[in-house]
Protein backbone atom coordinates (compact mmCIF):
# COMPACT_ATOMS: atom_id res chain seq x y z
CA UNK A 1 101.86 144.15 85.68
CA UNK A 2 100.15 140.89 84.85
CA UNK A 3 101.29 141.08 80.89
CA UNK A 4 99.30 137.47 80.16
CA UNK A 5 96.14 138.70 81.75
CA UNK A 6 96.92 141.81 80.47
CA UNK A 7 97.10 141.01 76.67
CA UNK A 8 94.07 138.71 76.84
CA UNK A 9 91.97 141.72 78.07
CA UNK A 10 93.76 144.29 76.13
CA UNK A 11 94.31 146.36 78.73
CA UNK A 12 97.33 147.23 81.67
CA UNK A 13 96.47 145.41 84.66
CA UNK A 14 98.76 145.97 87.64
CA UNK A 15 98.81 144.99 90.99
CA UNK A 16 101.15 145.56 94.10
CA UNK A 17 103.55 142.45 94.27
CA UNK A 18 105.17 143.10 97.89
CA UNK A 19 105.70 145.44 100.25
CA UNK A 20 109.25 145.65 101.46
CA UNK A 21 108.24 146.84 104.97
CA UNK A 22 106.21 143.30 105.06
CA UNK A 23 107.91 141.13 103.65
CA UNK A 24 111.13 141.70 105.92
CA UNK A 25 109.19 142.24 108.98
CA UNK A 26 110.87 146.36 109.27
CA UNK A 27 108.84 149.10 109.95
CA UNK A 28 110.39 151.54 107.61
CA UNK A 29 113.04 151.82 104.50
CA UNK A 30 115.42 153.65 106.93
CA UNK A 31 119.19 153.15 106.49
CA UNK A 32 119.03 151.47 109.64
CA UNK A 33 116.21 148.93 108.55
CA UNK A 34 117.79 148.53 104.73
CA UNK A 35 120.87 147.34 106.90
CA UNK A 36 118.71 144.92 109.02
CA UNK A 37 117.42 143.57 105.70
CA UNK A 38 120.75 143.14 104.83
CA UNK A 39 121.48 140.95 107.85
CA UNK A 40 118.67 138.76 107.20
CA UNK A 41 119.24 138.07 104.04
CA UNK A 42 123.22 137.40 104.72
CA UNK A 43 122.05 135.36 107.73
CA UNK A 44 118.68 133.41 106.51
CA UNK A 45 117.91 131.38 104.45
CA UNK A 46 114.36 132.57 104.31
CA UNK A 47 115.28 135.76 103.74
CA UNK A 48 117.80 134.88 101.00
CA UNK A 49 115.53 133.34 98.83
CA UNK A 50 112.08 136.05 99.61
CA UNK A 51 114.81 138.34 98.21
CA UNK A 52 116.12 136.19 95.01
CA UNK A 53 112.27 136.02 94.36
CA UNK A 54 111.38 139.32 93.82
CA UNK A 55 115.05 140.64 92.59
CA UNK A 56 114.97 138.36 89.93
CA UNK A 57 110.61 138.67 89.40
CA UNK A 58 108.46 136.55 90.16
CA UNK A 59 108.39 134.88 87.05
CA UNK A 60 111.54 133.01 88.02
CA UNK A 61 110.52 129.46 88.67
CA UNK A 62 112.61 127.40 91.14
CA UNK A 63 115.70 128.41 93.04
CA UNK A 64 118.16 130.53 91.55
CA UNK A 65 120.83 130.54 93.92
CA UNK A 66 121.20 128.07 97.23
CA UNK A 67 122.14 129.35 100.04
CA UNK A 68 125.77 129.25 100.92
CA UNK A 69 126.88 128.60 97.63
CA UNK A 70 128.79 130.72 95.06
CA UNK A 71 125.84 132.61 93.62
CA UNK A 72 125.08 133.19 97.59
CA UNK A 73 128.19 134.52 98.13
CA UNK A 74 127.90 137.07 95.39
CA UNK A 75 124.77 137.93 95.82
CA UNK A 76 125.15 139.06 99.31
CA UNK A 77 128.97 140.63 98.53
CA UNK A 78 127.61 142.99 95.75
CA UNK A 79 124.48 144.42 98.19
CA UNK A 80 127.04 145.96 100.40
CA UNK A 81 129.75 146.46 98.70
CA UNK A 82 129.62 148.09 95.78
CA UNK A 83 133.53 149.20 94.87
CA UNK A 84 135.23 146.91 93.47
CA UNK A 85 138.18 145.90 96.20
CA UNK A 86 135.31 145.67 98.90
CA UNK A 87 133.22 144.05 96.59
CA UNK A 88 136.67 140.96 96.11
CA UNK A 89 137.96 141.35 99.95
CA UNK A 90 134.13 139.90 100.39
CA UNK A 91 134.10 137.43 98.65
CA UNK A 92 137.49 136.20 100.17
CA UNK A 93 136.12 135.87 103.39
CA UNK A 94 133.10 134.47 103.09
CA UNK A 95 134.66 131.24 101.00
């Protein structure tokens, strides 16, 4: 929802933001493609940041994380692994 544009017309105005299937170039939300998404955003910079953008909102302005660094590192550790030993082991091996 556009809340500015929103509050100066007093009412909701929403609009679609992005479609996952587009924006990653997959044709479905399959476990197989979520896993390809994973991939690109691990491997690509591109990627990376299309999915900072819109996991942080767009209202984010400038990079939140480069790619490679520390925030990167986390940020693509905690998508796959979610318990905590995985989540460390991870983070080991990508330093």
């Amino acid at each position: 929802m556009d809340l500015k544009q929103s509050n100066k017309e007093g009412k909701e105005l929403w609009s679609k933001e992005y479609s996952f299937t587009e924006l990653y170039n997959v044709t479905d939300m399959s476990i197989d493609s979520v896993f390809q998404v994973y991939n690109k955003i691990k491997d690509s910079e591109s990627y990376f940041k299309s999915y900072m953008k819109y996991w942080k909102g767009t209202h984010v302005v400038g990079d939140v994380c480069s790619f490679f660094d520390a925030c990167y590192r986390q940020t693509v550790c905690s998508i796959r692994n979610i318990r905590k030993d995985d989540l460390l082991k991870c983070l080991k091996e990508m330093k």
